[in-house]
Protein backbone atom coordinates (compact mmCIF):
# COMPACT_ATOMS: atom_id res chain seq x y z
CA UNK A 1 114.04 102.12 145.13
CA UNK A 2 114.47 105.40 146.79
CA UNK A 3 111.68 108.04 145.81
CA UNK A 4 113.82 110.23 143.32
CA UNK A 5 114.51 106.53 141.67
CA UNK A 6 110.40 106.29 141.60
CA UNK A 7 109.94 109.68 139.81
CA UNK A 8 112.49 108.85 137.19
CA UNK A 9 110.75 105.60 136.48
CA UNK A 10 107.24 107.27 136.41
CA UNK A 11 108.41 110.13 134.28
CA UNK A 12 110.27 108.20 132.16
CA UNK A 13 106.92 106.04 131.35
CA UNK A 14 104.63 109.03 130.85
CA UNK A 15 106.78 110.97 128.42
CA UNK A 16 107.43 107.38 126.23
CA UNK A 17 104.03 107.31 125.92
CA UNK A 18 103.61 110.91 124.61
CA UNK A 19 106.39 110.44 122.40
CA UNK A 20 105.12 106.76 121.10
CA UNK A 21 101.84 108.49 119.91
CA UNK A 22 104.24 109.42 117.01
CA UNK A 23 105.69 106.28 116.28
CA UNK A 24 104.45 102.99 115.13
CA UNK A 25 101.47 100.95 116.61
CA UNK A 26 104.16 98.52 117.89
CA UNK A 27 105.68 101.04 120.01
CA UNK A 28 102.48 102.53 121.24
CA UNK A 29 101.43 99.61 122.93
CA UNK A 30 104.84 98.53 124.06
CA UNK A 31 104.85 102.25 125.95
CA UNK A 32 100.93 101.49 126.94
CA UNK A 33 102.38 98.21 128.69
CA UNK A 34 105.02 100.47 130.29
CA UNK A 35 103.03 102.77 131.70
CA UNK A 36 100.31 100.05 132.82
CA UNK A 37 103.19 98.20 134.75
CA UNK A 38 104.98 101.05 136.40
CA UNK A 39 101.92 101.46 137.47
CA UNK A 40 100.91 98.57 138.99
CA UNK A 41 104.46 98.02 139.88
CA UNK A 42 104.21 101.87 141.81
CA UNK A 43 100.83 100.94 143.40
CA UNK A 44 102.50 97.71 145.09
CA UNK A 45 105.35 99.58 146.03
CA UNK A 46 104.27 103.07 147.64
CA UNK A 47 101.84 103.78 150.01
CA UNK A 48 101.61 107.06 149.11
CA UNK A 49 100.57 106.07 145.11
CA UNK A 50 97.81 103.29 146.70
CA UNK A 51 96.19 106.41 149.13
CA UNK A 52 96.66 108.79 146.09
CA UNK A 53 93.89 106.36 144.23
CA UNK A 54 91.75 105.99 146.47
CA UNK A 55 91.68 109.93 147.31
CA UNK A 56 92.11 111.47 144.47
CA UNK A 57 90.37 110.13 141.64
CA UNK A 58 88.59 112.88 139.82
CA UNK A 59 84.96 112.32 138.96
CA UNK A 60 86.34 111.91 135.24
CA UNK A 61 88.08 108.78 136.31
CA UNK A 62 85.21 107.02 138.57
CA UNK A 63 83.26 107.72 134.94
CA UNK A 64 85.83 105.56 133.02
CA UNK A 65 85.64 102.76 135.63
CA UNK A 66 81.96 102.60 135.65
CA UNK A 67 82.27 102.58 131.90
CA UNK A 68 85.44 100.22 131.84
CA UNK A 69 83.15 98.15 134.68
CA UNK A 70 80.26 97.88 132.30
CA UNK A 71 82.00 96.77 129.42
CA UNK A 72 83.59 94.26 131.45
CA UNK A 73 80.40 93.02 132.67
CA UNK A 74 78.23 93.11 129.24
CA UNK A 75 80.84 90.01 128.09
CA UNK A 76 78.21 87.76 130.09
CA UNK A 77 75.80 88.20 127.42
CA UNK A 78 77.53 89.35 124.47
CA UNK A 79 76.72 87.84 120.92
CA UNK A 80 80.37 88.72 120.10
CA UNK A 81 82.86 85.83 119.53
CA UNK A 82 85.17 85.45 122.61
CA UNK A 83 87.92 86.83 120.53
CA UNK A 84 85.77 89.70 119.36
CA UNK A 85 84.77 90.35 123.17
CA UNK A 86 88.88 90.33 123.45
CA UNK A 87 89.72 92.68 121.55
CA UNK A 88 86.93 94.82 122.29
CA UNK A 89 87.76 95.46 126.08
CA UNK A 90 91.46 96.15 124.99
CA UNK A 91 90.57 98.64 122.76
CA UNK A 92 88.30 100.28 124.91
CA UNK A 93 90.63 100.45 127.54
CA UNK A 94 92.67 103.62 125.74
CA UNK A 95 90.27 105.68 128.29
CA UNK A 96 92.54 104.37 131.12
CA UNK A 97 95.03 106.55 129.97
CA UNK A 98 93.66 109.14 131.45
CA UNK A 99 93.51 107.73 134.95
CA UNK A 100 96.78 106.61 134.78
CA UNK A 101 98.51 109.36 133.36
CA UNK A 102 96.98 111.18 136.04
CA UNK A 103 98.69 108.98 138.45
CA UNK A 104 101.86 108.85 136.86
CA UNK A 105 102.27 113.09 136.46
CA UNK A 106 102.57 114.59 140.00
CA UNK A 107 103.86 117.92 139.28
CA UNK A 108 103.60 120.69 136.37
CA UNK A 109 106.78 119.87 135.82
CA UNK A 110 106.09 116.70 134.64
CA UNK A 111 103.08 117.76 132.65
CA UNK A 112 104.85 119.97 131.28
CA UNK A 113 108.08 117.64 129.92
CA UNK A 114 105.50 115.26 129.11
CA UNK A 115 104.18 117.74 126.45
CA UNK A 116 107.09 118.96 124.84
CA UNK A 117 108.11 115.63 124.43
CA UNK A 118 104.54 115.02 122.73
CA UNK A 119 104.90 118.11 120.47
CA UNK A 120 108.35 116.99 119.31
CA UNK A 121 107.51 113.53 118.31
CA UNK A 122 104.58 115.14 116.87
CA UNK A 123 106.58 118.03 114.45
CA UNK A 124 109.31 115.24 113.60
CA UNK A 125 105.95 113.06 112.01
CA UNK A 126 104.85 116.45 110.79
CA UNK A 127 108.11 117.11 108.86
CA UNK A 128 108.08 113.36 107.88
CA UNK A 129 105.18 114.10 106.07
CA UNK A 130 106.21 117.25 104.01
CA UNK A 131 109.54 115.21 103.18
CA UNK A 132 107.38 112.50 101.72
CA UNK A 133 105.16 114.96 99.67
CA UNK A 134 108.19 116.87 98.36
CA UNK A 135 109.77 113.94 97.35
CA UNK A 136 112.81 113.68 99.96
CA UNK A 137 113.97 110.52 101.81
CA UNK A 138 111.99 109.47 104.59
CA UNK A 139 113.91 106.00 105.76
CA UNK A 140 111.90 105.27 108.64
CA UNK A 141 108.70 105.74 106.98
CA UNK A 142 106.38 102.33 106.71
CA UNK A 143 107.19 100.67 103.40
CA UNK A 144 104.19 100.56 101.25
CA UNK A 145 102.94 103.99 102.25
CA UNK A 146 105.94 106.30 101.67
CA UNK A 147 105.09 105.59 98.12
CA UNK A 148 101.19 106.43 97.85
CA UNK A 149 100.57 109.67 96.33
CA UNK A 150 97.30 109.90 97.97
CA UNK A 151 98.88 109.59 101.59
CA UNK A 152 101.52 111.02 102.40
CA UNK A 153 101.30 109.38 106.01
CA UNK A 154 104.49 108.18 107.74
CA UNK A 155 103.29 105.29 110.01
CA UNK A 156 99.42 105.09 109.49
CA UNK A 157 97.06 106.44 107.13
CA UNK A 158 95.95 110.04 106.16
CA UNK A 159 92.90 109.62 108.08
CA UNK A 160 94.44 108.90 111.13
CA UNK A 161 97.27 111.27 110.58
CA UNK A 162 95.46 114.30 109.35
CA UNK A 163 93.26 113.92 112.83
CA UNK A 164 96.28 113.76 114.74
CA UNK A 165 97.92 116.87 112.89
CA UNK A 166 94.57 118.96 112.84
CA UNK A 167 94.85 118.36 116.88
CA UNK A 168 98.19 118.79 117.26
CA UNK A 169 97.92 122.33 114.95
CA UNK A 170 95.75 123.73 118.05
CA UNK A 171 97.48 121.99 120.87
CA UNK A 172 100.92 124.09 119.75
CA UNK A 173 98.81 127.47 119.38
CA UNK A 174 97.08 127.21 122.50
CA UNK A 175 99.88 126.02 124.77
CA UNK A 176 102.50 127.97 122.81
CA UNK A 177 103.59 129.69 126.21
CA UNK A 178 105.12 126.12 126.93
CA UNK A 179 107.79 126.80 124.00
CA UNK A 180 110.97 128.51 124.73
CA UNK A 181 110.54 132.58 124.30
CA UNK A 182 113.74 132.72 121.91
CA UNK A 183 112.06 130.34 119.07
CA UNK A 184 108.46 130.63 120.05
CA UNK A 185 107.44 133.09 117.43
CA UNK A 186 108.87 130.91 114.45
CA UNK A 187 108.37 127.78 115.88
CA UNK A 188 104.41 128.17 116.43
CA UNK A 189 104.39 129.62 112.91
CA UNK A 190 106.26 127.22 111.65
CA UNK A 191 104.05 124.21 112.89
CA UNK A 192 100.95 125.81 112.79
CA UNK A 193 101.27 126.68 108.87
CA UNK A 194 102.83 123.21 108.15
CA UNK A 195 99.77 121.50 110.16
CA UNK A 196 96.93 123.61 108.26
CA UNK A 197 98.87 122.95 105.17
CA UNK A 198 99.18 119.61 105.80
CA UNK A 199 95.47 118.95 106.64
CA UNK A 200 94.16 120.72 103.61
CA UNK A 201 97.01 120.78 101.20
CA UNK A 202 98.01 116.47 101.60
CA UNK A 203 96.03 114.82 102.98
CA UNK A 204 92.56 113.91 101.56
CA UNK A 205 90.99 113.27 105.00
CA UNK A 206 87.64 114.69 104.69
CA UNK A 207 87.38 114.28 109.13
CA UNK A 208 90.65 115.58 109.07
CA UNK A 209 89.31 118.70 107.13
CA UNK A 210 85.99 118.87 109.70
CA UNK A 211 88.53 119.00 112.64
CA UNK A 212 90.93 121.58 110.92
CA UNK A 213 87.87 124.01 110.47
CA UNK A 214 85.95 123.50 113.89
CA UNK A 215 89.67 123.93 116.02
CA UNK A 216 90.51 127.24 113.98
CA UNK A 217 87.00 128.44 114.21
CA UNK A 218 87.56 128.02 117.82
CA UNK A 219 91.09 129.67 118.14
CA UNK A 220 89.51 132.84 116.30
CA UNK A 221 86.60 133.07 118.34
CA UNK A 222 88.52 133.18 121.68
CA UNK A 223 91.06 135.55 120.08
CA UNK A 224 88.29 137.56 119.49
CA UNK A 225 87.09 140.70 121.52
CA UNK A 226 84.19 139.67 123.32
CA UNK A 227 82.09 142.46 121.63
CA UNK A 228 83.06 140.79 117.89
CA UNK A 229 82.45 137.37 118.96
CA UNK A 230 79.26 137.17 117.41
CA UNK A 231 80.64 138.01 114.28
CA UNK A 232 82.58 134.47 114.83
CA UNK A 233 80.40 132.62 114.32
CA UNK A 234 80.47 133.37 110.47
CA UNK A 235 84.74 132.26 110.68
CA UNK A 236 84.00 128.70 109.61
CA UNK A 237 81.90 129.54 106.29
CA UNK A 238 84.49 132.08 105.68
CA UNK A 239 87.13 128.95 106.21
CA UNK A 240 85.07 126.30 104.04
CA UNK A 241 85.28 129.88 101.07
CA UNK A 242 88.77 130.07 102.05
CA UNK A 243 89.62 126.66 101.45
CA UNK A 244 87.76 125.95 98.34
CA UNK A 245 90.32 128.83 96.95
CA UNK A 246 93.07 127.71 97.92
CA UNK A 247 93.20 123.81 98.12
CA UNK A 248 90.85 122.72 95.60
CA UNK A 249 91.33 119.39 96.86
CA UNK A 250 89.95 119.44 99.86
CA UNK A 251 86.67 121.31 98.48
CA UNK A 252 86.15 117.97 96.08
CA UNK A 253 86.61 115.80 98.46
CA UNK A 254 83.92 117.55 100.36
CA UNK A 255 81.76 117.15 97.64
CA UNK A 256 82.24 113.75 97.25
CA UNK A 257 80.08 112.93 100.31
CA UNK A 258 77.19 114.90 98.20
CA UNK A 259 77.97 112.72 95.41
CA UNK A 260 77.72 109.61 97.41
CA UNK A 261 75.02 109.96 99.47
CA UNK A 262 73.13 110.60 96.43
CA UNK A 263 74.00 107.86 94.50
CA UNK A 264 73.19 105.82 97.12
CA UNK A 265 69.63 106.96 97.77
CA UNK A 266 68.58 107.12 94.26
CA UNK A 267 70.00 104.01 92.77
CA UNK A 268 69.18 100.47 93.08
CA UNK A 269 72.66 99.14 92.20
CA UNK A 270 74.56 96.85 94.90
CA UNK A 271 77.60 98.92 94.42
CA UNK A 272 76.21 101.54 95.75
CA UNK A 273 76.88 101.31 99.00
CA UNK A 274 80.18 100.46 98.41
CA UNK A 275 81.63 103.85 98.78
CA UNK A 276 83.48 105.31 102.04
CA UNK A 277 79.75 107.29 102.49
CA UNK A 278 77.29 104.50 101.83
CA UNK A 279 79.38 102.19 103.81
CA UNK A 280 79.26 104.45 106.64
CA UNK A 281 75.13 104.48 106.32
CA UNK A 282 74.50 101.36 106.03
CA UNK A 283 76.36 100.33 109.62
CA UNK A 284 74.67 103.51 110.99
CA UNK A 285 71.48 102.45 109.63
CA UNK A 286 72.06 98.97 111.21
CA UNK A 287 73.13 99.99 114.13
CA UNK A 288 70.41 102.01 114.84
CA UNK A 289 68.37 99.10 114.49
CA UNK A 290 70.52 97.11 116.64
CA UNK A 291 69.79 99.68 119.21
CA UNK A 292 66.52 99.32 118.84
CA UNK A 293 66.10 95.81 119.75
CA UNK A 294 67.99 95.64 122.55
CA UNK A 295 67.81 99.22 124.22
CA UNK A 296 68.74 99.18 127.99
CA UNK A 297 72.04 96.82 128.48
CA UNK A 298 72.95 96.46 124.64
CA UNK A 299 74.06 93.77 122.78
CA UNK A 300 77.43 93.08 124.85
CA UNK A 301 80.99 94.14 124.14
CA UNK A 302 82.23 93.08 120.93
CA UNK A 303 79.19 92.38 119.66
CA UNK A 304 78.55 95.14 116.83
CA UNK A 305 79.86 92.62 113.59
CA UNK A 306 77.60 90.17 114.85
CA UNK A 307 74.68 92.57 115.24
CA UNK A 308 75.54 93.78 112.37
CA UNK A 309 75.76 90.39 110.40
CA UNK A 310 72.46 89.21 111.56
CA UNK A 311 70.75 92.15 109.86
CA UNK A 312 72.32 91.58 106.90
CA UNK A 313 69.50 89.47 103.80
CA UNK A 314 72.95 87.74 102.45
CA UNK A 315 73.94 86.88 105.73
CA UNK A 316 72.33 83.29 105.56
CA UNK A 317 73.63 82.74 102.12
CA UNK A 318 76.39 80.33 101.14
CA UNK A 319 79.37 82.14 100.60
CA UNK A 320 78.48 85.19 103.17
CA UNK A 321 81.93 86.68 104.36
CA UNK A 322 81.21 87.98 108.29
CA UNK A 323 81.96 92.03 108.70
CA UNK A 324 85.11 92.37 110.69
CA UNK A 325 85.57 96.10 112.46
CA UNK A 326 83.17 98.48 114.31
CA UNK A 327 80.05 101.15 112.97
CA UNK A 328 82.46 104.16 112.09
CA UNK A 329 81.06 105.98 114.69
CA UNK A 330 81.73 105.84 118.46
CA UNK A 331 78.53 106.85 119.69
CA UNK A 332 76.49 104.11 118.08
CA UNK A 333 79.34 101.58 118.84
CA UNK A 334 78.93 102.14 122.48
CA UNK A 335 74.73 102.22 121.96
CA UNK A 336 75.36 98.71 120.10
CA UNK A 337 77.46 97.24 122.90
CA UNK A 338 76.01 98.96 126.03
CA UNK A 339 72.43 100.54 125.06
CA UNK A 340 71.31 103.91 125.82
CA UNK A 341 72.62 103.79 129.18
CA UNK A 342 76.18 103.20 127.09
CA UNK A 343 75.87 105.90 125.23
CA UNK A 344 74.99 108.63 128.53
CA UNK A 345 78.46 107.03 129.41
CA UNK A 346 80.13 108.22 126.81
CA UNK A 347 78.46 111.64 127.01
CA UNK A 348 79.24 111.66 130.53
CA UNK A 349 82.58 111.48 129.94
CA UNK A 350 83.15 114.24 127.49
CA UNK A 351 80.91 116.33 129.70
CA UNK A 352 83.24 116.01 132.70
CA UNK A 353 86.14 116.23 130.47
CA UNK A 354 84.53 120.02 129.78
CA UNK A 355 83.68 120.67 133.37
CA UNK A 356 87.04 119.97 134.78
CA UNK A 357 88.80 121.86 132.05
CA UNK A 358 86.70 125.31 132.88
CA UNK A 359 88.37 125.38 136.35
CA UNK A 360 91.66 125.74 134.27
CA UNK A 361 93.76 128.69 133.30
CA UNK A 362 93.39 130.33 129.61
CA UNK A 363 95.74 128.28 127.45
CA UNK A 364 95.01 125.27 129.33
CA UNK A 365 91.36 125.66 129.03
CA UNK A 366 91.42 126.31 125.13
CA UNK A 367 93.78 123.67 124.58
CA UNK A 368 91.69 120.72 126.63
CA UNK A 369 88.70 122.23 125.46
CA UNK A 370 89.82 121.82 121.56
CA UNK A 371 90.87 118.75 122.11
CA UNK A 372 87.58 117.52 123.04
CA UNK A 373 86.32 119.33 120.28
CA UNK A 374 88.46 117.14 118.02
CA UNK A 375 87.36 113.89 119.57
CA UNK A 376 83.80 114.50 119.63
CA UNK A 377 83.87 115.42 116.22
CA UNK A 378 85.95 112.66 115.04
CA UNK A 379 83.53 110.07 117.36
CA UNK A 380 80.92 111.60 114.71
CA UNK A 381 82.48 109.93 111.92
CA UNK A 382 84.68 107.48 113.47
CA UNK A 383 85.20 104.98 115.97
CA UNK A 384 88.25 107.33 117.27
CA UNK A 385 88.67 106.36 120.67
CA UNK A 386 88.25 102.87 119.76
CA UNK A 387 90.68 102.67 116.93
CA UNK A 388 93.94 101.64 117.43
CA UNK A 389 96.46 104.77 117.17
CA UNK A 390 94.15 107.44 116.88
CA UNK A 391 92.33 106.57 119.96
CA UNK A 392 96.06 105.94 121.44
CA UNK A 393 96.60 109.29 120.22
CA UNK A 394 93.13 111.19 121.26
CA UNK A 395 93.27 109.74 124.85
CA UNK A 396 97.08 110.40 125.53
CA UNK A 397 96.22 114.06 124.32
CA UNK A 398 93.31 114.20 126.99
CA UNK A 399 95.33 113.12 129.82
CA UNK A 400 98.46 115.60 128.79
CA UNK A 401 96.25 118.95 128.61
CA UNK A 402 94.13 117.69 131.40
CA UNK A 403 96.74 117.21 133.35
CA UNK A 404 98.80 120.08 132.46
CA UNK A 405 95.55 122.14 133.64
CA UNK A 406 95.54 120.77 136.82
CA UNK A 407 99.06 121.58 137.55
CA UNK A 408 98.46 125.14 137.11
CA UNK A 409 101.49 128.03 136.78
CA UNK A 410 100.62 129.69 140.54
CA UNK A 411 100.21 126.36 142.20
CA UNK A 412 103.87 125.25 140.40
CA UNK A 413 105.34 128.48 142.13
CA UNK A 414 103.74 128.50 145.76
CA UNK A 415 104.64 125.00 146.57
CA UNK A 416 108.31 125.56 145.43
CA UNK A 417 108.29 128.22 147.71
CA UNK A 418 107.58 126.35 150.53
């Protein structure tokens, strides 16, 4: 295939990727297995991708290979079941779409397609979602969840989709430059205001509502004059006031943690726990003590249900159903499966993530830099980059900004002038 055949291909399996992050799970890993082969396919096939590899792997990517490597390696002495170890590895493989991506995007003009194709899919989903709360036909909408009032979500779940909405909110402010000048102004209104509304107004994602705060905290501060930036830091209590006004909703669903946690300390009942905050202290509480016991090479990948499971008193008992799923919190999933060591990984990663986006220009710096925001917030309270979908989603929106930043405006124009 000649090399304008090549480009086509690669192109072509980058930008189904960024749209698929808007579409069902089906199609994201259908568009995962895309990009993996025209890969593979690309690193068979051209000398230049193979030397590319080998030279030009960002310290970012060796991270994810060590990481990737150590995963890999930890299924030697895993307590997981093989099909737990599985699964595990897949899903912790969404961090190679950074690397690959990478690969795949040679030019800002790729980067750039790539992320208007991303934004798209992403406003289509966004207007799916206002359709559904206003009552209007949605056809392609999952059956099952067009129809829950408390959702509102198109193909996954309002958790899931208020994340991805909160991100996508500050990904279309910051790179709003990217966006025709003839419909920029309405358009950035437009999907800003539906995203904020969205987040606060539908969906009853209390992460959703943490990410939503934290990224428009952010966009104030560095809209700020440097002189009033201290005065900033005061934007997200001003936010949390603002919102309790105006979506009520979202202020007693905040509340609701207060509620639970509290019921859970104080009372001896076995229901207790059974509440979306004493669930999520219990596996932090056990996973801590997982940690604990085995602190330097972990417990193995795909071994946190088992972990867990073992420190459970019912666990021996007749009857005993065996936890299926992962802590709710990527940090102490990765301390479970790897140790401490696993978890400097992880920190590593979102630390080079920060380092490499500082070299960027402006809007590419604030919108890499909020999406990391977003996903270490959401690893707070979620296995995000774990998860299928939103760590689809998360690590597809790492690679676009990242690589849109390294494909910067002045480097776009002196090599076409060559």
């Amino acid at each position: 295939m000649s090399a304008s055949g090549q480009d086509k291909v690669r192109r072509g399996a980058v930008c189904a990727l960024a749209l698929a992050v808007s579409l069902p799970i089906a199609l994201i890993s259908l568009s995962k297995l895309a990009v993996l082969c025209t890969f593979v396919w690309l690193l068979a096939a051209s000398p230049d991708m193979r030397r590319s590899v080998i030279a030009k792997s960002l310290g970012l990517h060796r991270l994810i290979y060590v990481a990737m490597a150590a995963f890999a390696l930890s299924a030697l002495w895993s307590s997981g079941s093989g099909a737990a170890i599985g699964k595990s590895l897949s899903q912790h493989g969404n961090l190679l779409i950074l690397p690959l991506v990478f690969f795949l995007s040679k030019t800002r003009r790729d980067s750039v397609l790539a992320l208007r194709v991303f934004m798209v899919g992403q406003m289509v989903l966004l207007l799916g979602t206002w359709a559904l709360y206003l009552n209007l036909p949605v056809p392609w909408a999952q059956i099952g969840q067009a129809h829950d009032g408390t959702q509102y979500a198109v193909f996954s779940t309002y958790l899931d989709q208020s994340i991805m909405t909160a991100v996508f909110g500050a990904m279309v402010w910051h790179l709003r430059e990217l966006i025709p000048a003839r419909i920029r102004t309405a358009s950035v209104a437009l999907a800003s205001g539906l995203a904020i509304g969205a987040v606060f107004g539908i969906f009853i994602g209390r992460t959703g509502y943490v990410l939503a705060t934290a990224l428009v905290s952010l966009a104030i501060y560095w809209e700020m004059p440097s002189r009033w930036r201290l005065a900033a830091l005061l934007v997200p209590l001003a936010l949390a006031g603002l919102v309790s006004l105006v979506a009520p909703q979202a202020q007693e669903r905040a509340l609701l943690v207060k509620t639970e946690v509290t019921a859970l300390m104080r009372s001896a009942r076995p229901d207790a726990g059974e509440t979306s905050s004493g669930i999520r202290m219990n596996f932090w509480k056990n996973s801590l003590l997982a940690i604990q016991k085995q602190p330097w090479i972990g417990h193995g990948v795909g071994s946190w249900s088992s972990q867990y499971d073992a420190l459970q008193p019912a666990s021996a008992l007749p009857g005993y159903v065996p936890t299926a799923g992962n802590p709710h919190q990527e940090y102490l999933l990765w301390g479970v499966e790897l140790g401490l060591p696993g978890l400097a990984l992880l920190l590593g990663v979102f630390v080079a993530v920060w380092r490499l986006s500082n070299s960027f220009e402006q809007q590419a710096r604030r919108a890499a830099q909020s999406v990391l925001a977003a996903t270490m917030v959401a690893c707070l309270f979620n296995c995000a980059l774990l998860d299928a979908l939103i760590g689809d989603f998360l690590c597809m929106s790492l690679a676009l900004v990242l690589n849109f930043g390294l494909h910067p405006a002045a480097l776009a124009e002196k090599t076409q002038t060559k």
